[in-house]
N, C-alpha and C. Protein backbone atom coordinates (compact mmCIF):
# COMPACT_ATOMS: atom_id res chain seq x y z
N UNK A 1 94.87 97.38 111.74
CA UNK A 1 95.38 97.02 110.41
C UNK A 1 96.89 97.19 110.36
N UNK A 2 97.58 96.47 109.59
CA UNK A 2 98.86 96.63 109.28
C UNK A 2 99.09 97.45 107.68
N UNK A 3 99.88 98.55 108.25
CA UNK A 3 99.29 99.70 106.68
C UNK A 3 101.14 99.64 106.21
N UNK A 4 100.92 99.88 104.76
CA UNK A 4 102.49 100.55 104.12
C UNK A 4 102.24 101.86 103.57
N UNK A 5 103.52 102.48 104.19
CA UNK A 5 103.01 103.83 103.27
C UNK A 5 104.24 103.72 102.47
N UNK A 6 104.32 103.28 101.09
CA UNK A 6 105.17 103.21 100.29
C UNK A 6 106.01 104.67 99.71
N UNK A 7 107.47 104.39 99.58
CA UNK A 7 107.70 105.65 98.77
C UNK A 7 107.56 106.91 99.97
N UNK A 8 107.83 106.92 101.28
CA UNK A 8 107.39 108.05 102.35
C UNK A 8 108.77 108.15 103.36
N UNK A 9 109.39 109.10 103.07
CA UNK A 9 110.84 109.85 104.12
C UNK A 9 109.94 110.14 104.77
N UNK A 10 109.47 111.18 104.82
CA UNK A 10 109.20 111.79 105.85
C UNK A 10 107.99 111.67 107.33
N UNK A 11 107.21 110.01 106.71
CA UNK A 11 106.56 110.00 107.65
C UNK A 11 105.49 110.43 108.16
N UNK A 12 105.30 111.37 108.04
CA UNK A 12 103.90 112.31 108.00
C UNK A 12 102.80 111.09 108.03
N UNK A 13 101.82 110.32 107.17
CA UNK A 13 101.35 109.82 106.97
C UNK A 13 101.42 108.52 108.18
N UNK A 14 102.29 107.83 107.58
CA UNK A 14 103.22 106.69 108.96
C UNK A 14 102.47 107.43 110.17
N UNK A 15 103.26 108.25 110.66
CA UNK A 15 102.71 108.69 112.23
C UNK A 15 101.40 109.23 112.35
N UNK A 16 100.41 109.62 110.89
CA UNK A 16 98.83 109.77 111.57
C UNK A 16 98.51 108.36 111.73
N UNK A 17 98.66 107.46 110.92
CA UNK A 17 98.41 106.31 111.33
C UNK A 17 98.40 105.80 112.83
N UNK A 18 99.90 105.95 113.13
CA UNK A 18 100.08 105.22 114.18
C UNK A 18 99.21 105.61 115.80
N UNK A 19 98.87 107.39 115.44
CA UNK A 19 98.15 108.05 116.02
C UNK A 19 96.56 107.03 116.34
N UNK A 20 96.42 106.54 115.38
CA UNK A 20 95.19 105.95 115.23
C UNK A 20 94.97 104.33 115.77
N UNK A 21 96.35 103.92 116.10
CA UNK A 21 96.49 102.54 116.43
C UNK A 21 97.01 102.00 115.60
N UNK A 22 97.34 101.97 114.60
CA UNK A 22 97.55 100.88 113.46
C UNK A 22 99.18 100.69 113.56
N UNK A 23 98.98 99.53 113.23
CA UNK A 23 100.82 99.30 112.94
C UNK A 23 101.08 99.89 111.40
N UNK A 24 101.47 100.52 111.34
CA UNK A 24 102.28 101.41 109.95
C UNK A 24 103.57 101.43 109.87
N UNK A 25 103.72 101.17 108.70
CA UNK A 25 105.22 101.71 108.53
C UNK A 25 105.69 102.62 107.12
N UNK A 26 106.29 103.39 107.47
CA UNK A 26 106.68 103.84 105.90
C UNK A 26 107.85 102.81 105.28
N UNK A 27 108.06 103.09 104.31
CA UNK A 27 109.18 102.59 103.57
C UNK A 27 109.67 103.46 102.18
N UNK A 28 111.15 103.53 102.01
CA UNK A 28 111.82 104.05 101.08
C UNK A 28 113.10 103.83 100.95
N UNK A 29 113.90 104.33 99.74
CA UNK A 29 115.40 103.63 99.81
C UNK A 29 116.14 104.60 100.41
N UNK A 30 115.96 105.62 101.12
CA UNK A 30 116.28 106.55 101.82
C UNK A 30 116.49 106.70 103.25
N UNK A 31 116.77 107.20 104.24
CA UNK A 31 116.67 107.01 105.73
C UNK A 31 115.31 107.75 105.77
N UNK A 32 114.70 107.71 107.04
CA UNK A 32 113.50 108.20 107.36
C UNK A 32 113.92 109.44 108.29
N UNK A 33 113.13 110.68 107.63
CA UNK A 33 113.29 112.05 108.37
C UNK A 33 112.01 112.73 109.76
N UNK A 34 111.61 111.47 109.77
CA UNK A 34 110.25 111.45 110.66
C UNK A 34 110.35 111.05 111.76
N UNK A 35 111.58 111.18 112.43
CA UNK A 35 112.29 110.66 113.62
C UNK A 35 112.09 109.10 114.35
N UNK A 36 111.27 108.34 113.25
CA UNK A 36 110.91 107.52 113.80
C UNK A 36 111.37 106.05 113.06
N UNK A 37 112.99 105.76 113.22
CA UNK A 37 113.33 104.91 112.84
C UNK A 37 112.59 103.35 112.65
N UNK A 38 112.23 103.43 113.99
CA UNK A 38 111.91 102.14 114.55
C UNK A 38 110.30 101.69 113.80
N UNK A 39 110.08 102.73 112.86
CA UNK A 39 108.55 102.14 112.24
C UNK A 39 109.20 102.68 110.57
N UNK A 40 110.54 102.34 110.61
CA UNK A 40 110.88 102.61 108.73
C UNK A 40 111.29 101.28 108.69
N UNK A 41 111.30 100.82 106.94
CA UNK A 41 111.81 100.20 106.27
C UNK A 41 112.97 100.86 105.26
N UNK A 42 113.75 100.62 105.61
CA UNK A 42 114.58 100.90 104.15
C UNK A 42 115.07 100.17 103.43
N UNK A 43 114.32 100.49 101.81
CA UNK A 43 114.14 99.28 100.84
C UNK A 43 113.62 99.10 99.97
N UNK A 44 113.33 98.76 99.16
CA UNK A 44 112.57 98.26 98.06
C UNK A 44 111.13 98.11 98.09
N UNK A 45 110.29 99.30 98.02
CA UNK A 45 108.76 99.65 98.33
C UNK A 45 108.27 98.12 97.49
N UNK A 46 108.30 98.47 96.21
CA UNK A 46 107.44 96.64 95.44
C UNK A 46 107.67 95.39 96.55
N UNK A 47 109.24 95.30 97.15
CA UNK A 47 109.23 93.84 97.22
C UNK A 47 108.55 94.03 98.63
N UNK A 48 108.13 95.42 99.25
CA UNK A 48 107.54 94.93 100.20
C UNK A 48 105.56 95.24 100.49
N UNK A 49 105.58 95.78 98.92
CA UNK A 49 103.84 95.37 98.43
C UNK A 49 103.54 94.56 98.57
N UNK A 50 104.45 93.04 97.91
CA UNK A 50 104.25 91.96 97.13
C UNK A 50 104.79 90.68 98.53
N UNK A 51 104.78 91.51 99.78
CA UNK A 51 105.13 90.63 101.17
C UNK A 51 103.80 89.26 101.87
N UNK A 52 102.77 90.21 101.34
CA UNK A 52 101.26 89.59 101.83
C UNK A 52 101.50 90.09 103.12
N UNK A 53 102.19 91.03 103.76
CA UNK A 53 102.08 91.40 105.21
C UNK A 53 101.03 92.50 105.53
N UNK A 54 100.26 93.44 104.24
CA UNK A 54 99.49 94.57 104.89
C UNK A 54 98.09 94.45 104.35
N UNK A 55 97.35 94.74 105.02
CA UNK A 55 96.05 95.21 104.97
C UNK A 55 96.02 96.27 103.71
N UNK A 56 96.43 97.47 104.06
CA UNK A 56 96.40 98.74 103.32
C UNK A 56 97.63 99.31 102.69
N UNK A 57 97.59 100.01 101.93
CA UNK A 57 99.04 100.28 101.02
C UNK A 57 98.32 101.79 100.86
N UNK A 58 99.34 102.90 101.06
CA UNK A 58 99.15 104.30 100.41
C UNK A 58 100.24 104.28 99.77
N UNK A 59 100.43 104.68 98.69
CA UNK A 59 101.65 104.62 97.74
C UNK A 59 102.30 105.82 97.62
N UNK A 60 103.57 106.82 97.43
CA UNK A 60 103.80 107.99 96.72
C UNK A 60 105.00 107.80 95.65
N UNK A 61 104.36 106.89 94.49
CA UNK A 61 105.67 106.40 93.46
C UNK A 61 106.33 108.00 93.13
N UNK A 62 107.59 107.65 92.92
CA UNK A 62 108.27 109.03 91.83
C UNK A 62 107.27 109.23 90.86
N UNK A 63 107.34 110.80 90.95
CA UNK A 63 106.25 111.24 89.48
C UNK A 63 107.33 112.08 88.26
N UNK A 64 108.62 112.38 89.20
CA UNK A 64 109.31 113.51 88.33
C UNK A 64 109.50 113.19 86.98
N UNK A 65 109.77 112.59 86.13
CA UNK A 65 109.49 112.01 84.61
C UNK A 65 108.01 111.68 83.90
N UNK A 66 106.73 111.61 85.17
CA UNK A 66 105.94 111.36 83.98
C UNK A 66 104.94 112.76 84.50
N UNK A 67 104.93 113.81 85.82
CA UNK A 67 104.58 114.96 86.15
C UNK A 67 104.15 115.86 84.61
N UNK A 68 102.69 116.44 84.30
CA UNK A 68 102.87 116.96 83.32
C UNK A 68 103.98 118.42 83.75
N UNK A 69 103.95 118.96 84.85
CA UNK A 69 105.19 120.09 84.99
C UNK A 69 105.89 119.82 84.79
N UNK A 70 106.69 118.50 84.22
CA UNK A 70 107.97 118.64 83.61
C UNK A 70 108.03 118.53 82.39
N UNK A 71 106.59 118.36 81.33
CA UNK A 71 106.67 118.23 79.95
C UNK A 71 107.58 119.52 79.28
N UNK A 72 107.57 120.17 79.47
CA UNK A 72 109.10 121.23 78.84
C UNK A 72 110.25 120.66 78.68
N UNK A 73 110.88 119.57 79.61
CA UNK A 73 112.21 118.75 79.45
C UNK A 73 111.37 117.83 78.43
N UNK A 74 110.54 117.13 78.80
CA UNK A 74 110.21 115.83 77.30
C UNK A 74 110.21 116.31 76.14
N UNK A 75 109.64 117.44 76.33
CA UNK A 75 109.55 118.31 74.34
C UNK A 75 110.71 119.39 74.62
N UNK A 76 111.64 119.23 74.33
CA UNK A 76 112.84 120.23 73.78
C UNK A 76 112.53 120.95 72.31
N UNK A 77 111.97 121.87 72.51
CA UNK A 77 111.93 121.99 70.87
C UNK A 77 111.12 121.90 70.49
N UNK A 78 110.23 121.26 70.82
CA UNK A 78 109.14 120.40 70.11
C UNK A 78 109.72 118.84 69.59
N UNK A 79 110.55 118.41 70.02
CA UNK A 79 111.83 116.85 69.72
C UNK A 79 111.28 116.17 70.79
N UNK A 80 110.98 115.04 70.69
CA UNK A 80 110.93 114.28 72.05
C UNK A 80 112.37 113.77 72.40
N UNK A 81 112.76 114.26 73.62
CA UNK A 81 113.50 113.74 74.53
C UNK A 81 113.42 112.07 74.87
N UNK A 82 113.94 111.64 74.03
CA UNK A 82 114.35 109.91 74.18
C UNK A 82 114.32 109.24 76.02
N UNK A 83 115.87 109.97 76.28
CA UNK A 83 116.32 109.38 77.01
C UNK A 83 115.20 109.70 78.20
N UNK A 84 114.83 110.96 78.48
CA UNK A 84 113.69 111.25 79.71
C UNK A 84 112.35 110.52 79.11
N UNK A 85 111.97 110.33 78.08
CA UNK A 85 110.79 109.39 77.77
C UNK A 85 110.94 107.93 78.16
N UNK A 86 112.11 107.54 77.96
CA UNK A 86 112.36 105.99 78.76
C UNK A 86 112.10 105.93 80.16
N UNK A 87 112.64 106.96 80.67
CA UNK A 87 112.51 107.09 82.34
C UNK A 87 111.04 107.29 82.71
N UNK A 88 110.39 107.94 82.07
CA UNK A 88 109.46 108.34 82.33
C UNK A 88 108.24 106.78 82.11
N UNK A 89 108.74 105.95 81.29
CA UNK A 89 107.94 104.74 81.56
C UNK A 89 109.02 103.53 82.24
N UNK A 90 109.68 103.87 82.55
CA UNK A 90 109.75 103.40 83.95
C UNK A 90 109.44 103.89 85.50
N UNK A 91 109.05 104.99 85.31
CA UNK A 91 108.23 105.82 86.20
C UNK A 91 107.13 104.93 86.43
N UNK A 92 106.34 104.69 84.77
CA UNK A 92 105.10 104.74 84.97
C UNK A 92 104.94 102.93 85.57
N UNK A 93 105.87 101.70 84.61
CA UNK A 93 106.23 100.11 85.33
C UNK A 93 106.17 100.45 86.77
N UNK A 94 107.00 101.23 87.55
CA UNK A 94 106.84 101.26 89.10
C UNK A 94 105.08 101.40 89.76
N UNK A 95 105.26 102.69 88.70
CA UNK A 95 103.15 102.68 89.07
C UNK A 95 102.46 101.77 89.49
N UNK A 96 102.26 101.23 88.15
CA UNK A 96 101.55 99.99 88.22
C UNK A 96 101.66 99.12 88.65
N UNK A 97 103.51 98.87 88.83
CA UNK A 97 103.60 97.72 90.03
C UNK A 97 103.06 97.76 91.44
N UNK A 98 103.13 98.61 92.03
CA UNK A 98 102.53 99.14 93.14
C UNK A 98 100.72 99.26 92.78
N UNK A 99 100.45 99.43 92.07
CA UNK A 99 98.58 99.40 92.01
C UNK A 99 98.09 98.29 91.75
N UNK A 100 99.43 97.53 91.35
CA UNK A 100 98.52 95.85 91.24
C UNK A 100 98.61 95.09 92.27
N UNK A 101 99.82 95.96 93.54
CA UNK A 101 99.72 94.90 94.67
C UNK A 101 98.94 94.18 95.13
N UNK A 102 98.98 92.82 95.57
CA UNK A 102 98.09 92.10 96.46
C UNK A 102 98.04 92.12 97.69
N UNK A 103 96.88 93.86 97.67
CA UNK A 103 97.01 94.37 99.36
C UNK A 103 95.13 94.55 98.90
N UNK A 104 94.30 94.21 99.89
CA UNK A 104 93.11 94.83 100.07
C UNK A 104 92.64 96.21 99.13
N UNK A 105 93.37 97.27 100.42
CA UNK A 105 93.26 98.48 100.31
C UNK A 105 94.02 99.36 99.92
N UNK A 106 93.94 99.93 98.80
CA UNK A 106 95.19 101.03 98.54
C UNK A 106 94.76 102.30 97.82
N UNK A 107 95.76 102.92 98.12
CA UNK A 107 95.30 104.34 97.61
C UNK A 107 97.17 104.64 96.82
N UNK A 108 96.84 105.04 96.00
CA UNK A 108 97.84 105.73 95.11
C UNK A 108 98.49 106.63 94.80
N UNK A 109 99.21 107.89 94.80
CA UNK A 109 98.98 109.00 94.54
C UNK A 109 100.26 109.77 93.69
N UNK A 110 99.97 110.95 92.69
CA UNK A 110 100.39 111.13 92.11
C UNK A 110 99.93 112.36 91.17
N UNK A 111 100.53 113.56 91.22
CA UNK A 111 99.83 114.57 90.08
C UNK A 111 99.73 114.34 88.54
N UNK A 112 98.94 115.21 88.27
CA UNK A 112 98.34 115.01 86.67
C UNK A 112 99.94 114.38 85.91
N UNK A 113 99.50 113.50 85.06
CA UNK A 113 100.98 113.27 84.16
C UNK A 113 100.33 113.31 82.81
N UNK A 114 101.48 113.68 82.25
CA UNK A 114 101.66 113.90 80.63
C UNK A 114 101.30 112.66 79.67
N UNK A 115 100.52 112.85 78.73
CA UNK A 115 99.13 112.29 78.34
C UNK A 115 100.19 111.54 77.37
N UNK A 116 101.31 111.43 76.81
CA UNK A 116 101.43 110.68 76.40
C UNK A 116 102.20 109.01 76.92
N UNK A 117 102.30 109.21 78.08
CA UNK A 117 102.20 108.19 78.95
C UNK A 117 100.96 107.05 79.18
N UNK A 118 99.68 107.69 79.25
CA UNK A 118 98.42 106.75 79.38
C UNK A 118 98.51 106.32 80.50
N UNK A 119 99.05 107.02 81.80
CA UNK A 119 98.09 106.34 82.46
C UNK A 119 96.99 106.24 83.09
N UNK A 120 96.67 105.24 83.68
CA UNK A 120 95.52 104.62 84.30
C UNK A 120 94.60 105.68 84.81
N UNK A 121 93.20 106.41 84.39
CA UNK A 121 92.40 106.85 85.26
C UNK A 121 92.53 107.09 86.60
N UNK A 122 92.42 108.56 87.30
CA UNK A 122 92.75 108.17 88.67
C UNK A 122 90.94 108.57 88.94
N UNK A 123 91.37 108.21 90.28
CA UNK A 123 89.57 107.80 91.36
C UNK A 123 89.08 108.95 91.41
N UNK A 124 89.79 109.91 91.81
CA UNK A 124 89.84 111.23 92.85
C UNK A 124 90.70 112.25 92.65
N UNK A 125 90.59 114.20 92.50
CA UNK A 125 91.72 114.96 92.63
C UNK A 125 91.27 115.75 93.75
N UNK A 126 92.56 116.19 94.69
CA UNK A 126 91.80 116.69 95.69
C UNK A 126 93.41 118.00 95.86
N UNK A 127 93.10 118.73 96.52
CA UNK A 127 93.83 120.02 96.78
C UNK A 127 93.96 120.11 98.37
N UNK A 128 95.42 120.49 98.91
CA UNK A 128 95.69 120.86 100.14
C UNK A 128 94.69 121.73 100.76
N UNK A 129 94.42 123.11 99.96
CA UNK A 129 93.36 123.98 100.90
C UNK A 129 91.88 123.20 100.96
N UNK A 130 92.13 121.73 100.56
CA UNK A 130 90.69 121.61 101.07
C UNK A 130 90.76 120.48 102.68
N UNK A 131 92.14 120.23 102.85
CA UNK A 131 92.42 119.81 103.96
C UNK A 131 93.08 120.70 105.00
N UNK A 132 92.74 122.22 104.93
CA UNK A 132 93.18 122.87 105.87
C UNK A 132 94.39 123.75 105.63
N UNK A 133 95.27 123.51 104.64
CA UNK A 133 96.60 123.84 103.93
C UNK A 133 96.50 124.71 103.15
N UNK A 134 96.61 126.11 103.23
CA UNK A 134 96.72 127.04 102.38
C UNK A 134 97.48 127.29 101.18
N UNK A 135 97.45 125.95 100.38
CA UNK A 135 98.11 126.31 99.36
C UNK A 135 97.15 125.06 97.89
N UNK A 136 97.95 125.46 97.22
CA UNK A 136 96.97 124.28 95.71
C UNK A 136 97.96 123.22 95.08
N UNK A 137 97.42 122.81 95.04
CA UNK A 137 98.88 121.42 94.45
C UNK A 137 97.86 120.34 94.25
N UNK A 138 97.76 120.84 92.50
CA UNK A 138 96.30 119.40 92.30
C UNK A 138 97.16 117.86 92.33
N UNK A 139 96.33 117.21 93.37
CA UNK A 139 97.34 115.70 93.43
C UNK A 139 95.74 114.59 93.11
N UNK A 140 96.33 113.46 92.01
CA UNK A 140 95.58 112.83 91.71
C UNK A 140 95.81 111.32 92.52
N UNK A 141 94.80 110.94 93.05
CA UNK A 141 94.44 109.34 93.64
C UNK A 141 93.73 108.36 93.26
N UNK A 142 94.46 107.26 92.96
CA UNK A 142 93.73 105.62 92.33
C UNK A 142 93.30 105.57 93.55
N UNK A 143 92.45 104.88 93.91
CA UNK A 143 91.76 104.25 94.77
C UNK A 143 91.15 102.67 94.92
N UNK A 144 91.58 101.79 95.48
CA UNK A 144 91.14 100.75 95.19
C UNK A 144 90.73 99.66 96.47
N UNK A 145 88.85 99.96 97.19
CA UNK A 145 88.45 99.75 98.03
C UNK A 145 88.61 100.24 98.63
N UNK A 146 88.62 101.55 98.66
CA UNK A 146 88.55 102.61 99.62
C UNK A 146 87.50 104.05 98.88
N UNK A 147 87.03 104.83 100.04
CA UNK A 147 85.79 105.24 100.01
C UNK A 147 87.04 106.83 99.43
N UNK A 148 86.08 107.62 98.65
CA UNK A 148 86.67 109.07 98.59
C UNK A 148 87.06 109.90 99.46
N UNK A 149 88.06 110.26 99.53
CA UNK A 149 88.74 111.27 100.57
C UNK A 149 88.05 112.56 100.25
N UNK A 150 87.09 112.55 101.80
CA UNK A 150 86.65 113.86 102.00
C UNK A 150 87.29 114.64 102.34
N UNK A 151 87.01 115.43 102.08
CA UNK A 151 87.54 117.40 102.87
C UNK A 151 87.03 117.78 103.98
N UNK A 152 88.34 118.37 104.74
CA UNK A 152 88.34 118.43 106.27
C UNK A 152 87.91 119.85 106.25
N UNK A 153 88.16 120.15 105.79
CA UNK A 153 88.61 121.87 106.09
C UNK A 153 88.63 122.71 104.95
N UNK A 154 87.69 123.49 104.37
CA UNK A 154 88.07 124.10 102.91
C UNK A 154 88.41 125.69 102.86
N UNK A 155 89.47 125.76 103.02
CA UNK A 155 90.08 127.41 102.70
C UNK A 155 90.04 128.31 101.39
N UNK A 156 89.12 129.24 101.48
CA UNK A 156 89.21 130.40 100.33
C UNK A 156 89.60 130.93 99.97
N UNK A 157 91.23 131.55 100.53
CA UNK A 157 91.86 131.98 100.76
C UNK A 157 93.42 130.84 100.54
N UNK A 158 94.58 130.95 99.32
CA UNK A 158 95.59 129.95 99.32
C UNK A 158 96.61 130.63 97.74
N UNK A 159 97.21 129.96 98.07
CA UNK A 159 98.59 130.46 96.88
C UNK A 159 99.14 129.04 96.44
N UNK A 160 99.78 129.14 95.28
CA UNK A 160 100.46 128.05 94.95
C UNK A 160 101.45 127.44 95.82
N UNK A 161 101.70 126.66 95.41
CA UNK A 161 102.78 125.88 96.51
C UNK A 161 103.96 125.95 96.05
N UNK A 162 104.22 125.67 94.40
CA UNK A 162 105.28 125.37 93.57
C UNK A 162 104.89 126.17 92.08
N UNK A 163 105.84 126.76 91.94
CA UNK A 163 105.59 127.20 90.47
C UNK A 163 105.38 126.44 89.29
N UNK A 164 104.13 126.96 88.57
CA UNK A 164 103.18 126.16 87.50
C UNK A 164 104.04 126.05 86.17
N UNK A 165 105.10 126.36 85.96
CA UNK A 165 105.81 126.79 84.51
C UNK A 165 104.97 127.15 83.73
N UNK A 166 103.81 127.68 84.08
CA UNK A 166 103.23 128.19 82.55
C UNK A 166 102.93 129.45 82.58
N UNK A 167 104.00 130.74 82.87
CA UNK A 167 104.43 131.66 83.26
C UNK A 167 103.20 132.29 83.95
N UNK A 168 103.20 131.42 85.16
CA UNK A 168 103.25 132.63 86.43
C UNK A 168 103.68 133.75 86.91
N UNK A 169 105.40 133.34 86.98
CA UNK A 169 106.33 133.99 87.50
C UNK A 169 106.19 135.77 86.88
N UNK A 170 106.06 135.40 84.74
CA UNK A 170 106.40 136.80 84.64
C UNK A 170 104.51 137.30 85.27
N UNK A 171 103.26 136.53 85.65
CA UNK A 171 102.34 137.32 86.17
C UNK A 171 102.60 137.66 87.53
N UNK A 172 103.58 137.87 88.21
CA UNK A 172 104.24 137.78 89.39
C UNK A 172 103.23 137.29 90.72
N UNK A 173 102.84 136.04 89.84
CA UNK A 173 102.32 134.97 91.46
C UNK A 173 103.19 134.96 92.30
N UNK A 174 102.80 134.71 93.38
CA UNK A 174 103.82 133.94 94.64
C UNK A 174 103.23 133.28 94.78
N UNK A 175 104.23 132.17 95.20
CA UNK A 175 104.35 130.83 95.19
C UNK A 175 104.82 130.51 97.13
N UNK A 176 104.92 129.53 97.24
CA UNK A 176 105.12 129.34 98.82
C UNK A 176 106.90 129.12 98.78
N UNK A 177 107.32 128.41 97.65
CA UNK A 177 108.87 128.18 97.69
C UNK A 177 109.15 129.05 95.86
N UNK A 178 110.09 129.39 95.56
CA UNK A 178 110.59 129.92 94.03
C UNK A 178 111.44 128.45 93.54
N UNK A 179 112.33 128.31 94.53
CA UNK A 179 113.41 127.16 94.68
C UNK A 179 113.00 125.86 95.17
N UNK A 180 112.82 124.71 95.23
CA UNK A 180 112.52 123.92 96.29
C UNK A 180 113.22 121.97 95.96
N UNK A 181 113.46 121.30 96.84
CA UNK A 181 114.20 120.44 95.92
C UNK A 181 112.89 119.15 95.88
N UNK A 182 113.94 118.09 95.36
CA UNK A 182 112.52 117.12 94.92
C UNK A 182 112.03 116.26 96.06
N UNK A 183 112.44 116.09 97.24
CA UNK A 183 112.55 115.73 98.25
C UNK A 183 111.29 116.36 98.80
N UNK A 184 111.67 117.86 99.48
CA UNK A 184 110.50 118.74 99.66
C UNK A 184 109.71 118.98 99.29
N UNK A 185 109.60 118.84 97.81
CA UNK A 185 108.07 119.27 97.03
C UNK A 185 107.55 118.07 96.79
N UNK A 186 107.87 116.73 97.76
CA UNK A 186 107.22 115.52 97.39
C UNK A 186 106.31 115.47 98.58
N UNK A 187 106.34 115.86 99.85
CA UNK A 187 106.26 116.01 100.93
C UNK A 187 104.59 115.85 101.11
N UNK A 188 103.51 114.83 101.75
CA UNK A 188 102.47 115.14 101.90
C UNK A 188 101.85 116.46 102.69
N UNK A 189 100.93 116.76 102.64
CA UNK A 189 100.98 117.96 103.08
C UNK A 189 100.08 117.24 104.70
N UNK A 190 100.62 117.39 105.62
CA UNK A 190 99.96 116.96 107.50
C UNK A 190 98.41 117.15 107.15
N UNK A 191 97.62 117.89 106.80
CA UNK A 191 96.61 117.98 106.56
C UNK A 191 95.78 116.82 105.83
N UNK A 192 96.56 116.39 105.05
CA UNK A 192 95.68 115.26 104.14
C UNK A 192 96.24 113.83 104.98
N UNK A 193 97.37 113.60 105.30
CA UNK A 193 97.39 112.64 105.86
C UNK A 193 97.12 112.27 106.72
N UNK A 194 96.21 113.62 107.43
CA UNK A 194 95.49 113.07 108.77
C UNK A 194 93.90 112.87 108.74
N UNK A 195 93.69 113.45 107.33
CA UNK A 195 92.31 112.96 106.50
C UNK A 195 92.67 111.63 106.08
N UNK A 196 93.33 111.28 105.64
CA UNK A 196 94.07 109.69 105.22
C UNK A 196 93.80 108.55 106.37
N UNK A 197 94.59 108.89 107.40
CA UNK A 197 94.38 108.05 108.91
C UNK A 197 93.28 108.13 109.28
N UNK A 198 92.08 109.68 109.09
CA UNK A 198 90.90 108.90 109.97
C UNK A 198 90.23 108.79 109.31
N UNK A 199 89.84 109.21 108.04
CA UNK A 199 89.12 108.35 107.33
C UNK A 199 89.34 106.71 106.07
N UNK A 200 90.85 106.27 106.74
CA UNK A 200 90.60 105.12 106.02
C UNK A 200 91.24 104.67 107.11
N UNK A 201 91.10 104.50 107.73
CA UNK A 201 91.50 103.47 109.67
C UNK A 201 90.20 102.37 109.57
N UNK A 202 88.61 102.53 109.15
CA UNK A 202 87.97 101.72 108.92
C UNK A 202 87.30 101.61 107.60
N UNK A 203 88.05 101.46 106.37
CA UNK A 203 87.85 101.49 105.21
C UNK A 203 86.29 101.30 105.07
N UNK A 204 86.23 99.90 105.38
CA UNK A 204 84.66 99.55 105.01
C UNK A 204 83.32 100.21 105.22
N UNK A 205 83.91 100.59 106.47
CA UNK A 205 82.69 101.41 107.40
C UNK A 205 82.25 102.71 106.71
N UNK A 206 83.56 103.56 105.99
CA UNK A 206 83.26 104.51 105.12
C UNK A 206 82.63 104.10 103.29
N UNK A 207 83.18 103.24 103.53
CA UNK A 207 82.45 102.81 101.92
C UNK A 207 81.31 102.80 102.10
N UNK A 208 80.43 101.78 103.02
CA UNK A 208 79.33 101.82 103.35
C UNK A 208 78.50 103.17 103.35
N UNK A 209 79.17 103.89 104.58
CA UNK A 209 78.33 105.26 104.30
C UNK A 209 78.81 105.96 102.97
N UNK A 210 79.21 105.85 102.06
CA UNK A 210 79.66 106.68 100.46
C UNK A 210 78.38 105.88 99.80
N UNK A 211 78.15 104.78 99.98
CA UNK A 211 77.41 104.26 99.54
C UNK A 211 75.48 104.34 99.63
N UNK A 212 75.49 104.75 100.95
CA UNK A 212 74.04 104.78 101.28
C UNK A 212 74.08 106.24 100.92
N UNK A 213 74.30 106.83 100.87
CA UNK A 213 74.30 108.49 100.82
C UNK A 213 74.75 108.87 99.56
């Protein structure tokens, strides 16, 4: 298959793929930190949804404006914040541009967002420690012709990843970073994207079995 992993520096994803055979590429308006120039795009993720060149699309649109962890900047006060509410549905236009692509297979992804946005139902929520990753970071997935991402690996044992703003801190959780920038805390976690590559390398074949079972 020819896959996009939209919205992806770092690659992670891109290279389980490629692990698997597939021609992949990431793409972003950024350089690629995944040492692997020669399978980036840098560019405009939509115009290259909307190419008719891939089979499969995994998406990671910006969430930072419509993330419910950032509803504290939207309500100042209890005031809605104008100018971050505009952004924040243009957050959400990118979304959807990307979920309406005319690609087969795609998967979406994106944590819980702030309800007064609306959007779209997601398929699936799934957590790093259940792909092996000792930490929690509920991330939500559209899914569209593709079978549910099972769990590789489920750990009992995990800590937050990123601080919850809904005072943790004074219950003195630890967290994996205190500080972290938006770059890094966008980062798939290797664990899921190598649940990603082998279980959607033959989409159908897994639908099928989701289906009989």
């Amino acid at each position: 298959m020819k896959v996009l992993i939209a919205c992806e520096e770092s690659q992670r994803t891109c290279i389980e793929f490629r692990k698997q055979g597939h021609e992949a590429y990431s793409c972003d308006v950024q350089d690629c930190t995944g040492g692997h120039s020669e399978w980036h795009i840098k560019g405009n993720a939509i115009k290259e949804a909307y190419s008719g060149k891939y089979d499969l699309m995994i998406a990671h649109p910006p969430c930072t404006y419509l993330s419910n962890a950032g509803s504290r900047w939207l309500f100042e006060k209890g005031k809605l914040n104008i100018d971050r509410y505009n952004l924040g549905l243009q957050a959400k236009a990118f979304f959807l541009k990307l979920y309406k692509a005319p690609i087969k297979y795609k998967a979406i992804e994106n944590p819980t967002s702030i309800k007064i946005f609306k959007m779209p139902k997601h398929t699936q929520t799934i957590q790093p420690y259940e792909y092996g990753e000792p930490y929690s970071k509920r991330t939500n997935l559209w899914l569209v012709n593709l079978p549910l991402l099972q769990p590789t690996k489920i750990l009992r044992e995990y800590e937050p990843y990123l601080p919850s703003n809904t005072g943790g801190k004074k219950r003195n959780q630890k967290y994996k970073f205190v500080s972290i920038n938006k770059i890094d805390s966008s980062k798939t976690f290797i664990g899921i994207s190598k649940a990603m590559a082998e279980q959607w390398s033959k989409p159908s074949k897994y639908l099928l079995q989701q289906k009989l079972f």
